[in-house]
Protein backbone atom coordinates (compact mmCIF):
# COMPACT_ATOMS: atom_id res chain seq x y z
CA UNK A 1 -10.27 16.49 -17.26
CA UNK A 2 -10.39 19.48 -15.13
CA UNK A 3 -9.37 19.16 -11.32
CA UNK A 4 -10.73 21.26 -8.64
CA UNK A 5 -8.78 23.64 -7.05
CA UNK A 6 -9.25 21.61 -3.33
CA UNK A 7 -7.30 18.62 -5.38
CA UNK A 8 -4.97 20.40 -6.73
CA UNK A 9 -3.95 21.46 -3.24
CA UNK A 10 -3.43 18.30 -2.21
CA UNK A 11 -1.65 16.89 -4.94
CA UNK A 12 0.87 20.07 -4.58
CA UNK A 13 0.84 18.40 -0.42
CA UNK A 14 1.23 14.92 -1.67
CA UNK A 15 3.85 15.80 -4.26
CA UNK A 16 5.76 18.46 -2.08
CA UNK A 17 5.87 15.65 1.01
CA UNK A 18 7.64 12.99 -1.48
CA UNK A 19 10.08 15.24 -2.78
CA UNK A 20 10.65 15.98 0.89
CA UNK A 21 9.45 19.39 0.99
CA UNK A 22 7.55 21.10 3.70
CA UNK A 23 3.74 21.57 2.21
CA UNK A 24 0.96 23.30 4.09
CA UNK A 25 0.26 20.74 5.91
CA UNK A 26 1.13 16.97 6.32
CA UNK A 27 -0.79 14.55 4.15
CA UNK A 28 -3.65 11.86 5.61
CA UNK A 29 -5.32 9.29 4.31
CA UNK A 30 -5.94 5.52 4.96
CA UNK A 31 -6.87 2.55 3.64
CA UNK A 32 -10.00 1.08 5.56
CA UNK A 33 -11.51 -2.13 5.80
CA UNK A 34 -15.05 -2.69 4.31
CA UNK A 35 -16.29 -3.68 8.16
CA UNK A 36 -14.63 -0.18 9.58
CA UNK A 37 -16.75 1.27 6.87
CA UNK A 38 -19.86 -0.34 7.94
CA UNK A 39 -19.62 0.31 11.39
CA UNK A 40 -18.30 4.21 10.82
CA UNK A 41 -21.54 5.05 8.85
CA UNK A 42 -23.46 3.77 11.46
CA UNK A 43 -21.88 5.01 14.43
CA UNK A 44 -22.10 8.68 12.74
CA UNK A 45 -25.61 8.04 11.00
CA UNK A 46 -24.47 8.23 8.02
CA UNK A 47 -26.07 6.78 4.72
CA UNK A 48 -24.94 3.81 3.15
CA UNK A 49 -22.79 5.05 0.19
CA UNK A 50 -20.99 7.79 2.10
CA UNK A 51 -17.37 8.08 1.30
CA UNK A 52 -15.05 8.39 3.75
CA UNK A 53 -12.63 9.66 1.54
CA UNK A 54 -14.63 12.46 0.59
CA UNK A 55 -16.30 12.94 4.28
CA UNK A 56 -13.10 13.68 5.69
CA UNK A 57 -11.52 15.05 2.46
CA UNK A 58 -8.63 12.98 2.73
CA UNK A 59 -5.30 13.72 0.69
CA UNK A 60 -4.80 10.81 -1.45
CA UNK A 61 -6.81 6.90 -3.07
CA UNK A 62 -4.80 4.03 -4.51
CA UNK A 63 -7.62 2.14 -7.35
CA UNK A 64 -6.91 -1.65 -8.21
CA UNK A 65 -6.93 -2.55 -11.57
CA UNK A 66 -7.30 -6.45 -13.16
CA UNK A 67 -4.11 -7.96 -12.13
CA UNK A 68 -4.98 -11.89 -12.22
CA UNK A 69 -3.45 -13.72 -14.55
CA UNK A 70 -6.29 -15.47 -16.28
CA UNK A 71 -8.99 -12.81 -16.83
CA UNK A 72 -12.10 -14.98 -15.97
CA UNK A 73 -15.31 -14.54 -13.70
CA UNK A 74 -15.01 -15.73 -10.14
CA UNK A 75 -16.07 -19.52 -10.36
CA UNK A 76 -18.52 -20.48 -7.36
CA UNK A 77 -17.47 -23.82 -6.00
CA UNK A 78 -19.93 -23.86 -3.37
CA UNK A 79 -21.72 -21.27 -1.25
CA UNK A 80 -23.64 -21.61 1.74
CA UNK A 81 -25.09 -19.05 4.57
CA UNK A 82 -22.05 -18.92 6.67
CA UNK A 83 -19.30 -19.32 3.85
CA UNK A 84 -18.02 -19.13 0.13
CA UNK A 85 -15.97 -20.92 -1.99
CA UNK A 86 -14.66 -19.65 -5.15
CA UNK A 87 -11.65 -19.73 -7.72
CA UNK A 88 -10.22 -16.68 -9.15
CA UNK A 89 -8.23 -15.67 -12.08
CA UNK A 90 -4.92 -16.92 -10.32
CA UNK A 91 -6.54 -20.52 -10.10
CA UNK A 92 -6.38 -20.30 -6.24
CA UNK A 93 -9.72 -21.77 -4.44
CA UNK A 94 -10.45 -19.11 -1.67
CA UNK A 95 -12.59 -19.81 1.08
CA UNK A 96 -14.67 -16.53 2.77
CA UNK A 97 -16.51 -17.56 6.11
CA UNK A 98 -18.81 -14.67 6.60
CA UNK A 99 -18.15 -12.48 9.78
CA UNK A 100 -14.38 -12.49 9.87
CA UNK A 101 -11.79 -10.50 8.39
CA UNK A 102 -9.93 -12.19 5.52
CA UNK A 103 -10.48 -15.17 3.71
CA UNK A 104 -8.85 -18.78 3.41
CA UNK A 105 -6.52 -19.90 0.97
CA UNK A 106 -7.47 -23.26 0.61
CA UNK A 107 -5.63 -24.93 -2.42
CA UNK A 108 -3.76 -23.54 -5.49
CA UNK A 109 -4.25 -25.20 -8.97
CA UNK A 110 -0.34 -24.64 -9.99
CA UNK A 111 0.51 -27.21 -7.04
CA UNK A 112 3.81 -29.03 -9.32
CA UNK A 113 7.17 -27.63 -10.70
CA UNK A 114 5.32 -29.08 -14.27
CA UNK A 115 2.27 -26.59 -13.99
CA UNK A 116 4.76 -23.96 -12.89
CA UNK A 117 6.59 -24.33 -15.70
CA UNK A 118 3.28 -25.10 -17.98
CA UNK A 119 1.74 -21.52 -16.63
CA UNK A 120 0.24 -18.87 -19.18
CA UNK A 121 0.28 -15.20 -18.27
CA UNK A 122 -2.97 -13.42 -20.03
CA UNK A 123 -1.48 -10.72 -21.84
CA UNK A 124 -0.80 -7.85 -19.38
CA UNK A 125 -1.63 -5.35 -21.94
CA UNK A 126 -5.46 -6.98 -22.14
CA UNK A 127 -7.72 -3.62 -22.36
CA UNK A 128 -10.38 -5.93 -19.66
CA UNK A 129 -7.81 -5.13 -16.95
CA UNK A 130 -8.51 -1.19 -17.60
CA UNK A 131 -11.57 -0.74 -19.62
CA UNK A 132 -14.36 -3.86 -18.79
CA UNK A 133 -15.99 -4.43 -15.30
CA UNK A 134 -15.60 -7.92 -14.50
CA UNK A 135 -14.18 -9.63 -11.19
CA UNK A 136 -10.37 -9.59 -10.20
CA UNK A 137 -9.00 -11.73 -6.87
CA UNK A 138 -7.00 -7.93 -6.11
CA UNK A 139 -9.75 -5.76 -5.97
CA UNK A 140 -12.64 -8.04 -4.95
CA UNK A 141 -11.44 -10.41 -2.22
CA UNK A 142 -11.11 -9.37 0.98
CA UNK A 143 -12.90 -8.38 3.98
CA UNK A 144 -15.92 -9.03 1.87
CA UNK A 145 -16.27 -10.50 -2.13
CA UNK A 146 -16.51 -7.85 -4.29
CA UNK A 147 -18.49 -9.33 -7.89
CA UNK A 148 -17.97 -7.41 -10.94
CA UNK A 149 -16.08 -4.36 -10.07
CA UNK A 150 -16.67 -1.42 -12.15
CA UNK A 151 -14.10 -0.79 -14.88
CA UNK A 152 -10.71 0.80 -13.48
CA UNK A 153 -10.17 3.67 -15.43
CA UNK A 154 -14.09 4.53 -14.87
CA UNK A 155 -13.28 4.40 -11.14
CA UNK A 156 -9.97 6.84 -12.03
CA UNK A 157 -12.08 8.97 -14.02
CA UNK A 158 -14.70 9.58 -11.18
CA UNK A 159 -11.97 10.49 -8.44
CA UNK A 160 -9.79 12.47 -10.59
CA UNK A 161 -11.40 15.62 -10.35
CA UNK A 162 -11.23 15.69 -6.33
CA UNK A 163 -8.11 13.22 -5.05
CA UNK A 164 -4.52 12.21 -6.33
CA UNK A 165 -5.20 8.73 -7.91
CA UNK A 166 -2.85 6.52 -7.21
CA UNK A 167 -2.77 3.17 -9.70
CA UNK A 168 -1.11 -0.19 -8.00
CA UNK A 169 1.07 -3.00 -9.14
CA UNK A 170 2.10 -6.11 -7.00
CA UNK A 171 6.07 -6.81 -7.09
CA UNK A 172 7.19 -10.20 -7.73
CA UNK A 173 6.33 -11.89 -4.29
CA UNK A 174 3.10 -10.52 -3.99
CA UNK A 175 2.29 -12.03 -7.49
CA UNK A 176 4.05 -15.27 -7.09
CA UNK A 177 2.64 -16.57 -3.70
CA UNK A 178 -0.81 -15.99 -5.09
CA UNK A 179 -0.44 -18.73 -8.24
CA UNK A 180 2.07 -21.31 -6.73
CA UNK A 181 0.79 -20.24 -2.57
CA UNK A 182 2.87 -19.56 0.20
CA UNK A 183 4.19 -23.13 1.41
CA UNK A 184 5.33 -23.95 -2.10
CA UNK A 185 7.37 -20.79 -2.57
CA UNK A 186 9.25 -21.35 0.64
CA UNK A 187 10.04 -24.93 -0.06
CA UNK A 188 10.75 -24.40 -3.88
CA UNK A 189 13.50 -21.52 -2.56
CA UNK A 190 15.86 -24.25 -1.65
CA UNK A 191 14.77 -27.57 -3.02
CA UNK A 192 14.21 -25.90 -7.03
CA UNK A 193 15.94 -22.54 -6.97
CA UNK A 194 16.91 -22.73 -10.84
CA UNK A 195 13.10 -23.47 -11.92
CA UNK A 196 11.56 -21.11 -9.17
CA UNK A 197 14.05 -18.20 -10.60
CA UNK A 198 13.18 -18.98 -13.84
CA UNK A 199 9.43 -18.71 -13.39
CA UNK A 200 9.59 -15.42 -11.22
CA UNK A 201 11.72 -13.83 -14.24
CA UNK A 202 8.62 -14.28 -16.38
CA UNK A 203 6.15 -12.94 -13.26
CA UNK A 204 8.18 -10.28 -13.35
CA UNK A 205 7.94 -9.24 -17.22
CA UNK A 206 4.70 -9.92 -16.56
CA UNK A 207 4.39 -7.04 -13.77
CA UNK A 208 6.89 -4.58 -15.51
CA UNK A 209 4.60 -4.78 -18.71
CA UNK A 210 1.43 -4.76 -16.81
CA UNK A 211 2.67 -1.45 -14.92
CA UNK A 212 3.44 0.21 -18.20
CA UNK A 213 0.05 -0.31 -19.57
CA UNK A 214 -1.39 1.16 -16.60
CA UNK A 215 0.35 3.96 -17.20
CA UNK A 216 -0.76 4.48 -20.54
CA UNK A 217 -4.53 2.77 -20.16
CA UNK A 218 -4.44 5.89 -17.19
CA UNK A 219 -3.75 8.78 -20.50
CA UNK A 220 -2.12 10.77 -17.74
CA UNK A 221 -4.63 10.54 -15.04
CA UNK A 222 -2.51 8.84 -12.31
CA UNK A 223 -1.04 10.75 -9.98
CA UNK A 224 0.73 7.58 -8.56
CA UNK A 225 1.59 4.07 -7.91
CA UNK A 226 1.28 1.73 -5.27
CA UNK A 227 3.48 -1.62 -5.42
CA UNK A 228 1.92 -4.37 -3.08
CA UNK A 229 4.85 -6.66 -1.53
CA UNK A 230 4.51 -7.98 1.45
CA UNK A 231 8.78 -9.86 2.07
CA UNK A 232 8.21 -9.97 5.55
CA UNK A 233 6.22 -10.48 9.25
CA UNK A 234 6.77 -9.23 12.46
CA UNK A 235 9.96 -10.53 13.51
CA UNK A 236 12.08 -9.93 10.25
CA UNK A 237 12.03 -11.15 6.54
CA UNK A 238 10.35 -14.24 5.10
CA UNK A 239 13.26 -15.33 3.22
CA UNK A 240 16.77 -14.73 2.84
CA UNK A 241 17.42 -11.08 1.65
CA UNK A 242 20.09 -12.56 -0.35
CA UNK A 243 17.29 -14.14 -2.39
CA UNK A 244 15.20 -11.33 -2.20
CA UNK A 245 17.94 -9.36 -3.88
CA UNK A 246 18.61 -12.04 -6.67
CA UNK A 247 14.99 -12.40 -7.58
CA UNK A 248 12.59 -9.71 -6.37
CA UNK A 249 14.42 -6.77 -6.27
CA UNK A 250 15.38 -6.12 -9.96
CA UNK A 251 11.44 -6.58 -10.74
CA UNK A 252 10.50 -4.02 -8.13
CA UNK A 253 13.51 -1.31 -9.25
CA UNK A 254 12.06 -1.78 -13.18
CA UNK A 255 8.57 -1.07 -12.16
CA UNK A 256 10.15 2.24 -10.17
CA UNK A 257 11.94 3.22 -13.27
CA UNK A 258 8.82 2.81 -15.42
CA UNK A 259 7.07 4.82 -12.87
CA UNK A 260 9.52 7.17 -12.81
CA UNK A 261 10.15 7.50 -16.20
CA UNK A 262 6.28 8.93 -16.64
CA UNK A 263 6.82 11.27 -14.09
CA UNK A 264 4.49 9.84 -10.90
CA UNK A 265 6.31 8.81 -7.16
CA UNK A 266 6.19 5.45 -6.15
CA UNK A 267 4.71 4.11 -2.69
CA UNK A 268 5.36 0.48 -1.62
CA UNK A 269 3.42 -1.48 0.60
CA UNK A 270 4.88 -4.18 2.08
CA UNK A 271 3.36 -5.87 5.79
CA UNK A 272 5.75 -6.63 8.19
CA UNK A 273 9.65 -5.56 9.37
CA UNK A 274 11.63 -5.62 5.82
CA UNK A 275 14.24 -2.90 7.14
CA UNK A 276 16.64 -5.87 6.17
CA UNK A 277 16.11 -4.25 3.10
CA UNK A 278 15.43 -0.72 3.09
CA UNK A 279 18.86 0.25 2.24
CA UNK A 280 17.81 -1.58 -0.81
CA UNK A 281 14.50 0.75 -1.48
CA UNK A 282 16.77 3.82 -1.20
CA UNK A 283 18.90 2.49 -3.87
CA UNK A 284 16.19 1.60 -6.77
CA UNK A 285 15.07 5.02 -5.71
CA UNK A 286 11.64 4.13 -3.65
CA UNK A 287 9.97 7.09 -2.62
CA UNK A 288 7.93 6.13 0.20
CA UNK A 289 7.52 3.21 2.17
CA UNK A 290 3.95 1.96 3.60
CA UNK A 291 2.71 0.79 6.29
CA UNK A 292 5.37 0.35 8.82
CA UNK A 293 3.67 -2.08 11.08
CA UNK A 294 4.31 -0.50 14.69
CA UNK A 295 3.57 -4.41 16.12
CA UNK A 296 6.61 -5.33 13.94
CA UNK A 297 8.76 -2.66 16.48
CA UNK A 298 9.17 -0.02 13.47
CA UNK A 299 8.84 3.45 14.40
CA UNK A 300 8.62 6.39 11.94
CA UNK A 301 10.77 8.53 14.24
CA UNK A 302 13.82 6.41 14.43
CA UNK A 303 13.30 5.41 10.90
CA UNK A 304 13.66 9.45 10.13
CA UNK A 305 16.76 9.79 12.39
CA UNK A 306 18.11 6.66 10.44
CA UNK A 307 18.11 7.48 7.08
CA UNK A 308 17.20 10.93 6.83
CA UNK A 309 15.48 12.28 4.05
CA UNK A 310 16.94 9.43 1.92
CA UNK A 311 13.21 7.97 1.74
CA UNK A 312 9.86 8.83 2.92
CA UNK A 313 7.30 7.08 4.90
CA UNK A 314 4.37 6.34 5.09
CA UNK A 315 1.80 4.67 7.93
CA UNK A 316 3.16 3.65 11.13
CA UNK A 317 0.25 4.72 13.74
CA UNK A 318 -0.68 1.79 15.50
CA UNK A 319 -4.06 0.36 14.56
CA UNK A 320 -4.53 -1.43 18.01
CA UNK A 321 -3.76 1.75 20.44
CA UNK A 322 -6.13 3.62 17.61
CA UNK A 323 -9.04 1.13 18.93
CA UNK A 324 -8.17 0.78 22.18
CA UNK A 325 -5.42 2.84 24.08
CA UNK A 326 -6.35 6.17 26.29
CA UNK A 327 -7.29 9.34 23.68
CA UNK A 328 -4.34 11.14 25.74
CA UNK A 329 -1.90 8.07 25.26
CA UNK A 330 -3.14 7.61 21.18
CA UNK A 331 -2.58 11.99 21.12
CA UNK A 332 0.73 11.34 21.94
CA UNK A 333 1.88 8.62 19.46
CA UNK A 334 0.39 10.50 16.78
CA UNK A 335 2.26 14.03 17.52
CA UNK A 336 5.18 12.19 18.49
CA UNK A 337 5.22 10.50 15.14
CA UNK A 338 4.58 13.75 13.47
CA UNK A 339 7.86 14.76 14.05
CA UNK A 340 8.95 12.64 11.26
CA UNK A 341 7.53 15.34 9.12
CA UNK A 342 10.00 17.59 9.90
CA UNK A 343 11.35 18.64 6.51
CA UNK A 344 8.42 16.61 4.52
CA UNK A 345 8.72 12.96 3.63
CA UNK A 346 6.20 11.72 6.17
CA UNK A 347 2.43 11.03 5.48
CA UNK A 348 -0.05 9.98 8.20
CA UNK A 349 -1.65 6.54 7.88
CA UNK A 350 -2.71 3.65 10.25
CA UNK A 351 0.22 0.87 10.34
CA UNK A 352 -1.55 -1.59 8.21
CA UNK A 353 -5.00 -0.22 7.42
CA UNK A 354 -8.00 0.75 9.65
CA UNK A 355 -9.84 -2.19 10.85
CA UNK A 356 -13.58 -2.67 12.29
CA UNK A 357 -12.28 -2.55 16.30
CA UNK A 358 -11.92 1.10 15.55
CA UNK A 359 -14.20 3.36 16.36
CA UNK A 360 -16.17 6.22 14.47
CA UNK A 361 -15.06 8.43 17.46
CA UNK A 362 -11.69 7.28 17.74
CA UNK A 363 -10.75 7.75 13.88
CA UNK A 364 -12.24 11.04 14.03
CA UNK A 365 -9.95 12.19 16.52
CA UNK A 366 -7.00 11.32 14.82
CA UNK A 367 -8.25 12.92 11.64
CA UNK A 368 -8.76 15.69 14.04
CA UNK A 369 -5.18 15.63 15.56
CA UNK A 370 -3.08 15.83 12.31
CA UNK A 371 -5.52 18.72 11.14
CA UNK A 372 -5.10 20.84 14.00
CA UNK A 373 -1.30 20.10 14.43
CA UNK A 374 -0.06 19.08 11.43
CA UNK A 375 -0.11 22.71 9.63
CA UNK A 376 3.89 23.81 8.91
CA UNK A 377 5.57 24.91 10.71
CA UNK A 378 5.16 21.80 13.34
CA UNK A 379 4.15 22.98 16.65
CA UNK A 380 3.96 19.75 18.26
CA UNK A 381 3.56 21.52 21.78
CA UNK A 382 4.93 19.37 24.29
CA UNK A 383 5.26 16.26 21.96
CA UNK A 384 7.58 18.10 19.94
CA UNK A 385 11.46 16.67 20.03
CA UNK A 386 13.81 19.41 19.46
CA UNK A 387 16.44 16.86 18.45
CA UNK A 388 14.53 16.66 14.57
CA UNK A 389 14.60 19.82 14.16
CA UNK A 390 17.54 19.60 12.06
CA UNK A 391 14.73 18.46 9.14
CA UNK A 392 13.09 21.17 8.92
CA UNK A 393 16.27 22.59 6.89
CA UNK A 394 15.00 20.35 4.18
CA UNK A 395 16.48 17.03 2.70
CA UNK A 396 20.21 17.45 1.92
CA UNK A 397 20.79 18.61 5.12
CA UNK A 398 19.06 16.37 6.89
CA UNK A 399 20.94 13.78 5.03
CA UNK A 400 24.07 15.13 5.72
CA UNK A 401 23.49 15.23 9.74
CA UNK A 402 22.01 11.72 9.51
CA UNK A 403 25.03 10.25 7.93
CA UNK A 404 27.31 12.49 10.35
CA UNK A 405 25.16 11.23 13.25
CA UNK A 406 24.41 14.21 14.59
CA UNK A 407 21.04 13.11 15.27
């Protein structure tokens, strides 16, 4: 398929930025929730299938494919005016009261070390996860339910032309907490740690194969992958990086290699404040890291002066001063931030995703922001901060000052 020359510009950014390479300018994009959307078309007048994506021309799209499971239609348990209830592919009952933001988990069918141990993957290599439309807990359950999503590689086809496509893949915890839930996994750690190890082993062959027949159901249209793995909250990790490191962490540095080994960067999106780990990412050879909650107390700039150009990131601009701090005070995270770009490795994003609190106005002049100041060289005007100039020498010798401590 033939690319336009716009995309190809911004794959060159994208690409350029993760090897840690100054581009033209620094990359922007988002992900946005369905309500944001709503109210953005209407604030700007816009009609009802406008893409933001393409509105703003933005530098980069992640596209879900099947990743439950048990590939199977959504099962209605009930529905009423002000809520649905429904049971997915990873035999989880979800509830979705209409009007808020995300939706319940209210029971999980593998409830018993016997059902965990009883539990049937559907072969990852199933041509419905790429090639059929159908309904998948990944893609179609969130801010709203999504029915019958069109079929991935369709959806990769269609954005090809004009953005770098990025697949996505959860990592072990992601996966796991979705069949067995939450409270189980936690207690299981300590109570069953042989038979919850054994059973994450086979989520993760699971998730290794899966990612390699994304890969090749993609026939070298992906530009990219996401891994979704959220380890941690706002005060630290959810569990014992000792146990992260036993379990989860040889699953995620496979599905890096596999990446890798095709040729395409890896971004991984995990919620919270995991730097318990990071050292870990820059081992297995991560090559960004998204979203950097700022409510967790992460902050790009510090990250940068931490470990140099040993990883990028990727996020980090708070979604709650973006809907409701002074423009002036918001103008000054973002170009403050910015100077995490020094040298590449840095691509704007909200520190989670854009929610509905944030207005059409107020995303615009971000959008605005990195566009005007984000061109290279960084001229950050009076948010600039000398002290990171050393990255603009590029990434061994910003690597070699961060380990020295210069900065």
């Amino acid at each position: 398929m033939n690319r336009s020359a716009n995309c190809l510009k911004k794959l060159d950014r994208m690409n350029k930025t993760l090897r840690h390479e100054e581009a033209d300018r620094v990359p922007l994009s988002d992900f946005f929730w369905t309500t944001f959307l709503d109210r953005w078309r209407k604030e700007l007048g816009l009609p009802k299938n406008t893409d933001i994506y393409r509105y703003y021309d933005l530098d980069w799209i992640c596209v879900n494919p099947n990743m439950d499971p048990h590939i199977k239609p959504f099962e209605v348990l009930s529905e009423h005016e002000d809520d649905i209830i429904i049971k997915t592919g990873y035999e989880a009952v979800i509830r979705k009261k209409y009007g808020t933001q995300m939706p319940y988990f209210e029971s999980f069918e593998t409830d018993s070390l016997g059902k965990m141990a009883a539990f049937q993957f559907d072969d990852p290599w199933d041509d419905r996860r790429f090639f059929a439309a159908g309904d998948n807990q990944i893609a179609g359950i969130g801010d709203v339910i999504a029915r019958n999503t069109p079929a991935w590689v369709e959806t990769v086809k269609s954005l090809y032309p004009d953005f770098p496509v990025y697949g996505s893949v959860c990592e072990g915890h992601e996966q796991l907490w979705r069949i067995i839930g939450s409270e189980n996994t936690f207690l299981w750690m300590g109570l069953y740690p042989d038979e919850l190890g054994a059973f994450i082993s086979r989520v993760g062959d699971f998730l290794i194969e899966l990612t390699k027949a994304e890969i090749k159901a993609a026939d070298g249209l992906l530009d990219g992958m996401v891994i979704w793995g959220d380890v941690a909250y706002r005060n630290g990790m959810l569990f014992s990086p000792v146990y992260w490191r036993e379990h989860f962490k040889p699953i995620v540095r496979e599905e890096i290699r596999v990446c890798h080994e095709a040729g395409i960067p890896v971004i991984y999106h995990g919620c919270g404040n995991a730097s318990a780990i990071y050292d870990d990412f820059v081992e297995i050879g991560l090559d960004s890291y998204n979203p950097l909650e700022a409510k967790s107390g992460l902050d790009v700039v510090e990250l940068r002066k931490k470990y140099g150009h040993k990883m990028g990131f990727c996020g980090n601009i708070d979604a709650l001063a973006w809907a409701n701090d002074p423009l002036e005070d918001l103008k000054a995270q973002v170009l403050r931030k910015m100077n995490a770009a020094k040298g590449g490795g840095y691509i704007v994003q909200s520190d989670h995703s854009v929610p509905s609190n944030v207005s059409a106005e107020r995303y615009e002049f971000v959008v605005n922001l990195v566009r005007k100041y984000g061109g290279y060289p960084l001229d950050l005007g009076e948010y600039d901060m000398p002290e990171m100039d050393v990255y603009r020498a590029g990434k061994s010798a910003a690597v070699d000052s961060a380990s020295a401590g210069e900065v």
